[in-house]
C-alpha atoms as a PDB file:
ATOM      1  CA  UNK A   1      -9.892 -21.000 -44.679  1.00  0.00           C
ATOM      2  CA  UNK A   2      -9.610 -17.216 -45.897  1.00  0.00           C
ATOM      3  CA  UNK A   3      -7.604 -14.720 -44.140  1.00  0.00           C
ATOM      4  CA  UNK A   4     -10.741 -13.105 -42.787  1.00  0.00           C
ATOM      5  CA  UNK A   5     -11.941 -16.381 -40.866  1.00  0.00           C
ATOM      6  CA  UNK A   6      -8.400 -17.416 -39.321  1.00  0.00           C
ATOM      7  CA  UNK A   7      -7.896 -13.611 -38.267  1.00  0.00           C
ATOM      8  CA  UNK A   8     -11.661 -13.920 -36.869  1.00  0.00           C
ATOM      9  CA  UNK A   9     -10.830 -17.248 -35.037  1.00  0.00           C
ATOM     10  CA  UNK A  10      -7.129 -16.149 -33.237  1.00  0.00           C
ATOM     11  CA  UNK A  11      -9.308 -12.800 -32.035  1.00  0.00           C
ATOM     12  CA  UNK A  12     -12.058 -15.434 -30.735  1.00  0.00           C
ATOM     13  CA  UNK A  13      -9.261 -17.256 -29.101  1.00  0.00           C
ATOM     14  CA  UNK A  14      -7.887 -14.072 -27.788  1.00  0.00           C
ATOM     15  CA  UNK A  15     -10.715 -13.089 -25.961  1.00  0.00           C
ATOM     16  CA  UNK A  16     -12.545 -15.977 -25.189  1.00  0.00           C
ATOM     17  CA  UNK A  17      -9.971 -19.167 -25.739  1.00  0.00           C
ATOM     18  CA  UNK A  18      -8.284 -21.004 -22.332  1.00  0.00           C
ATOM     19  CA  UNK A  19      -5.931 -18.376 -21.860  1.00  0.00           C
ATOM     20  CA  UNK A  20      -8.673 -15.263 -21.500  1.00  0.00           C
ATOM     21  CA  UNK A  21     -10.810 -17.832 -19.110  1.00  0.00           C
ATOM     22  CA  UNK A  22      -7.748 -17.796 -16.714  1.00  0.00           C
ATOM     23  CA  UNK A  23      -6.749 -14.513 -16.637  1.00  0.00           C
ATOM     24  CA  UNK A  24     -10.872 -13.667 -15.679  1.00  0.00           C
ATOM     25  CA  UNK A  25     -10.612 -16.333 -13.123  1.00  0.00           C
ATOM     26  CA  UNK A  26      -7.599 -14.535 -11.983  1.00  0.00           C
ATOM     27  CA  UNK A  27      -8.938 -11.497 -11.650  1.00  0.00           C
ATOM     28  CA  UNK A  28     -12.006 -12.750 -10.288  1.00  0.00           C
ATOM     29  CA  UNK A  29      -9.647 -13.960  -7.163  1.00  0.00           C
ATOM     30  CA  UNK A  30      -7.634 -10.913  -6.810  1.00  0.00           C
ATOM     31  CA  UNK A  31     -11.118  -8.867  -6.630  1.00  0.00           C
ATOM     32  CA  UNK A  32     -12.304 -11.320  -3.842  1.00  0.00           C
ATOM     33  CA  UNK A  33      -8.762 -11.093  -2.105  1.00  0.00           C
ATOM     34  CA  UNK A  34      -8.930  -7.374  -2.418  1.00  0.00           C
ATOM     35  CA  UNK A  35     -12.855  -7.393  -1.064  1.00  0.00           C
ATOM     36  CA  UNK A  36     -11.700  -9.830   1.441  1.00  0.00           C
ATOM     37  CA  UNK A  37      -8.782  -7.557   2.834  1.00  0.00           C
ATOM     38  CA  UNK A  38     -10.412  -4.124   2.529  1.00  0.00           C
ATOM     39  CA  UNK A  39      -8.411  -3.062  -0.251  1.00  0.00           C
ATOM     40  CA  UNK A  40     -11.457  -0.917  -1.252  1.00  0.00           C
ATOM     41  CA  UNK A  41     -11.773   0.817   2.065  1.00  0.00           C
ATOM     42  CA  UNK A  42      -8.173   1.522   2.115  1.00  0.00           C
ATOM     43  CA  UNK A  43      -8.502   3.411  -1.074  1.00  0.00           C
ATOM     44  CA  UNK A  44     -11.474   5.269   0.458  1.00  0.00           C
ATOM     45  CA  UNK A  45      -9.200   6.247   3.029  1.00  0.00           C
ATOM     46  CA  UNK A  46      -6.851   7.354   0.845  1.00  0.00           C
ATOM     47  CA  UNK A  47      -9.106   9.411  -0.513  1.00  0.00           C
ATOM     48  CA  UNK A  48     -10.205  10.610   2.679  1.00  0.00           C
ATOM     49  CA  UNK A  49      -6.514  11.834   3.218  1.00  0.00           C
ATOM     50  CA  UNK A  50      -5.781  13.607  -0.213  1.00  0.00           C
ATOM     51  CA  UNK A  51      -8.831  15.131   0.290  1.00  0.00           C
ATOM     52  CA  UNK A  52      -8.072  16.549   3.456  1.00  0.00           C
ATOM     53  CA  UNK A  53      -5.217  17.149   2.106  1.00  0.00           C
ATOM     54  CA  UNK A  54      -6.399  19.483  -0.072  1.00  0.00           C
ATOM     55  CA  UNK A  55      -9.180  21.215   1.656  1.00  0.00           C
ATOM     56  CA  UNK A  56      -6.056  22.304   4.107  1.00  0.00           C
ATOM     57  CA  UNK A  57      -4.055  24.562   0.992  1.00  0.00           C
ATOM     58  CA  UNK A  58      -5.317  27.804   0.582  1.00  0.00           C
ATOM     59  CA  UNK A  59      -4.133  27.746  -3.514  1.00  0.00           C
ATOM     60  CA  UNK A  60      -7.469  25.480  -4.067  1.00  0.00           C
ATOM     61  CA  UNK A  61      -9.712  27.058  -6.744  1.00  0.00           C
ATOM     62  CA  UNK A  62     -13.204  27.467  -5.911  1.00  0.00           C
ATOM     63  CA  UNK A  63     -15.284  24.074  -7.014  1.00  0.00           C
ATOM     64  CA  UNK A  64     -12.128  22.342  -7.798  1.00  0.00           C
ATOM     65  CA  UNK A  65     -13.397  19.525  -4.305  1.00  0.00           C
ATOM     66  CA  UNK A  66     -16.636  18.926  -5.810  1.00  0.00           C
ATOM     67  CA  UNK A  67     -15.285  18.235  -9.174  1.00  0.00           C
ATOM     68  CA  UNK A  68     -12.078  16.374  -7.600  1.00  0.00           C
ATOM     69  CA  UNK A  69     -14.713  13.950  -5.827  1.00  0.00           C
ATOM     70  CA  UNK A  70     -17.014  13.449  -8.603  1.00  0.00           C
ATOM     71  CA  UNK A  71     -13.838  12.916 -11.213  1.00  0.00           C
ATOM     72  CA  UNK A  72     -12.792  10.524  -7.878  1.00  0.00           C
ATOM     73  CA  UNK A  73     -15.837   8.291  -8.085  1.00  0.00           C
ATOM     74  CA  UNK A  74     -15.914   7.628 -11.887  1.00  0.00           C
ATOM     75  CA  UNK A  75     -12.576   5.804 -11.084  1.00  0.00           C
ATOM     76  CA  UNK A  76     -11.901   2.537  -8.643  1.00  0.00           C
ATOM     77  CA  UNK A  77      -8.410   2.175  -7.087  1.00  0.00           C
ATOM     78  CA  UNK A  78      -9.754  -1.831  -6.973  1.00  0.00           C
ATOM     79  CA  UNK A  79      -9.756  -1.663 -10.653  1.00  0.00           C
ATOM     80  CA  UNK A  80      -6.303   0.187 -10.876  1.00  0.00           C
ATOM     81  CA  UNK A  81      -5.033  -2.466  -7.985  1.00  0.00           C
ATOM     82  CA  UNK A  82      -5.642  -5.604  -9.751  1.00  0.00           C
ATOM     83  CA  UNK A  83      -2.803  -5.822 -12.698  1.00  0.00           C
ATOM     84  CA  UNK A  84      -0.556  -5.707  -9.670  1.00  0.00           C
ATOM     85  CA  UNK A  85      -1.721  -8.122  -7.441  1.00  0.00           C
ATOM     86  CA  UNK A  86      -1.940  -9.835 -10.964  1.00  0.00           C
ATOM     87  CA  UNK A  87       1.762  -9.296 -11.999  1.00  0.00           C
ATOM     88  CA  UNK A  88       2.889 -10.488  -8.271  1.00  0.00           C
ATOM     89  CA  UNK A  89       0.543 -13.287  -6.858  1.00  0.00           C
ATOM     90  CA  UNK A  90       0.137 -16.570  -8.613  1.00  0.00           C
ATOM     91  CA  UNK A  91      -3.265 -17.827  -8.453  1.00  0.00           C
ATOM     92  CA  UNK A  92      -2.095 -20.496  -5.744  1.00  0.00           C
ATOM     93  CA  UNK A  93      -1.118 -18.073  -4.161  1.00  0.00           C
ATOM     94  CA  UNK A  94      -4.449 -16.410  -4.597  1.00  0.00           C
ATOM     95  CA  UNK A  95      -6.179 -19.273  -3.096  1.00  0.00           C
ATOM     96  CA  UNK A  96      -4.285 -20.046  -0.241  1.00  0.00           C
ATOM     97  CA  UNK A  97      -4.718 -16.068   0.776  1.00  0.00           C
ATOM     98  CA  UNK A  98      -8.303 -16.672  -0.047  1.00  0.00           C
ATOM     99  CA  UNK A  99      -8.734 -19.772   1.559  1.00  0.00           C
ATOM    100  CA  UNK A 100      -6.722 -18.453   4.672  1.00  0.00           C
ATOM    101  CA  UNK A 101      -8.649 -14.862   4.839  1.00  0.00           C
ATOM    102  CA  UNK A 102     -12.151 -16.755   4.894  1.00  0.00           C
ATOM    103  CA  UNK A 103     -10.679 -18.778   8.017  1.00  0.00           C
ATOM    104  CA  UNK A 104     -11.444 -18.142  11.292  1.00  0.00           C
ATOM    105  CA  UNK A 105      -8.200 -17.104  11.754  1.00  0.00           C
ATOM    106  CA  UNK A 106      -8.138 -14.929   8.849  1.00  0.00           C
ATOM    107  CA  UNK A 107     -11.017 -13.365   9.815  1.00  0.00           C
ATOM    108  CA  UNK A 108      -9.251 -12.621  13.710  1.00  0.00           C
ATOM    109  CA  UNK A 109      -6.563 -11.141  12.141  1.00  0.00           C
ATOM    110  CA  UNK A 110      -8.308  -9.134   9.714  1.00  0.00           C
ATOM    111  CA  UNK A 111     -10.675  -7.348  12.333  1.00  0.00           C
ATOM    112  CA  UNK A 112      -7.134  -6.875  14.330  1.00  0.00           C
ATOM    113  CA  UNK A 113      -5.348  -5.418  11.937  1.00  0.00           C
ATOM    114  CA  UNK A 114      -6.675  -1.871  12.681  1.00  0.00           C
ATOM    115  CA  UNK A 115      -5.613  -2.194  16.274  1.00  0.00           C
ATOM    116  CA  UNK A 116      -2.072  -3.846  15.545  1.00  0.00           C
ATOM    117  CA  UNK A 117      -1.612  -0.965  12.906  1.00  0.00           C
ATOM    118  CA  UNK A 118      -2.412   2.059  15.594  1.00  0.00           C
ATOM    119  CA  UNK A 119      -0.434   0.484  18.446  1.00  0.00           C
ATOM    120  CA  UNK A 120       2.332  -0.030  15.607  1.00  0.00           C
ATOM    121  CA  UNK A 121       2.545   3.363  14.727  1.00  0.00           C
ATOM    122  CA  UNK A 122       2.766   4.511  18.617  1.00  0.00           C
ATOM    123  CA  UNK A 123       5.562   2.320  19.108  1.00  0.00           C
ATOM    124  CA  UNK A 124       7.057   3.551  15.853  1.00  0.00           C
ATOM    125  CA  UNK A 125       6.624   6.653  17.138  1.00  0.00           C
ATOM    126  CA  UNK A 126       8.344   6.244  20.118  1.00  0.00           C
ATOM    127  CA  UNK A 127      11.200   4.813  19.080  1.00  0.00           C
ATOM    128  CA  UNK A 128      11.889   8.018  16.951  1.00  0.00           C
ATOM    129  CA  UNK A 129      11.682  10.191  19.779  1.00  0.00           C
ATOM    130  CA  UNK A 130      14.057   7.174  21.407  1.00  0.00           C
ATOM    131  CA  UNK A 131      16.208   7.562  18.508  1.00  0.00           C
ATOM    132  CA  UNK A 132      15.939  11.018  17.813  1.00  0.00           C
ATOM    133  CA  UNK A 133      17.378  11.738  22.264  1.00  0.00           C
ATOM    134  CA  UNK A 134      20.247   9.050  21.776  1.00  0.00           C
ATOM    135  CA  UNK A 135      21.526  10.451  18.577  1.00  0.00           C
ATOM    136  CA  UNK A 136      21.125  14.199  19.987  1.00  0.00           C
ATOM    137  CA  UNK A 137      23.280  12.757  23.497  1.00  0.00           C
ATOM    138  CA  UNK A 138      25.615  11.034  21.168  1.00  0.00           C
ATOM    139  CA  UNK A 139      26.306  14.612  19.006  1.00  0.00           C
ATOM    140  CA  UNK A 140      26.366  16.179  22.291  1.00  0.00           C
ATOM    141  CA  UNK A 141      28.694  13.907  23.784  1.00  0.00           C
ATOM    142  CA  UNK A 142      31.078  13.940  20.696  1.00  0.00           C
ATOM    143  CA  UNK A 143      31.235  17.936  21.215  1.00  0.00           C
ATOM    144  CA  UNK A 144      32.521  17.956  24.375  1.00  0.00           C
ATOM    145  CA  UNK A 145      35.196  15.201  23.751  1.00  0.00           C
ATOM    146  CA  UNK A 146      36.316  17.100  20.997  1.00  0.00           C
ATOM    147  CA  UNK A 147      36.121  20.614  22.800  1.00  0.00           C
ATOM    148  CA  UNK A 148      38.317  19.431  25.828  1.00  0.00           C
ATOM    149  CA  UNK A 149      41.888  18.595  25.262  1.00  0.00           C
ATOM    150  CA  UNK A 150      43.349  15.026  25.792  1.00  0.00           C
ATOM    151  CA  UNK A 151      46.067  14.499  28.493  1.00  0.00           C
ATOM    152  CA  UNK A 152      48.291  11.614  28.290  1.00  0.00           C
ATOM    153  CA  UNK A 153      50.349  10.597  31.023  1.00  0.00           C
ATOM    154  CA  UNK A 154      50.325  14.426  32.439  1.00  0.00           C
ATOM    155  CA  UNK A 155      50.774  15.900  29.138  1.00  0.00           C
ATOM    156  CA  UNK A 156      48.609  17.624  26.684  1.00  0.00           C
ATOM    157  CA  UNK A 157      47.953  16.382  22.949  1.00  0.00           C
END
């Protein structure tokens, strides 16, 4: 076998041999996971946001949204996504998320998540402001122990 062939047959391997078949079928799962999960939505959303972001700043040059959206559309979040979910989900792993997000179950807590995510964020909210009154008492507090002198057994320290 010449050089040419065996160089032709390890690129053959490369792209087509057991290994390349399992990393497609990977990524096959994580797209489905994503699909399954909204993963594209949330990047619409994110898009939604910078967007507003940027229709909000006055330093914008004229055209620059149209061009930012069309620039936007030529590229998929999904498709930048899916080396991570590669580099940190097994395909078990995969599976059982598949298997469980195609569940009734799965499919509850999917359709809740928007929900549990806006009540979670009032009650994060909240317990700023909670946070946020105790800590201002506690400065207060500390203030006017340190302001007033200590007595001790009728004298003064």
């Amino acid at each position: 076998m010449d050089t040419n062939t065996a160089e032709a047959r390890a690129l053959a391997d490369q792209m087509f041999g057991p290994e390349a078949r399992a990393t497609k079928r990977k990524q096959q799962k994580v797209r489905r996971l994503m699909a399954l999960t909204g993963a594209e939505d949330t990047g619409r959303q994110m898009m939604d946001m910078m967007t507003s972001h940027f229709e909000k700043s006055s330093s914008i040059p004229p055209g620059f949204m149209e061009k930012f959206r069309e620039v936007a559309q030529q590229e998929s979040i999904v498709d930048m996504l899916v080396p991570v979910y590669m580099k940190h989900f097994s395909e078990e792993d995969l599976d059982a998320a598949i298997t469980f997000h195609e569940s009734p179950a799965g499919r509850r807590f999917l359709a809740a998540q928007p929900r549990v995510l806006e009540e979670a964020k009032e009650v994060g909210e909240q317990w700023g402001v909670r946070l946020a009154e105790k800590a201002l008492r506690a400065l207060v507090e500390e203030e006017e122990r340190e302001a007033r002198p200590v007595r001790h057994e009728g004298q003064e320290l």
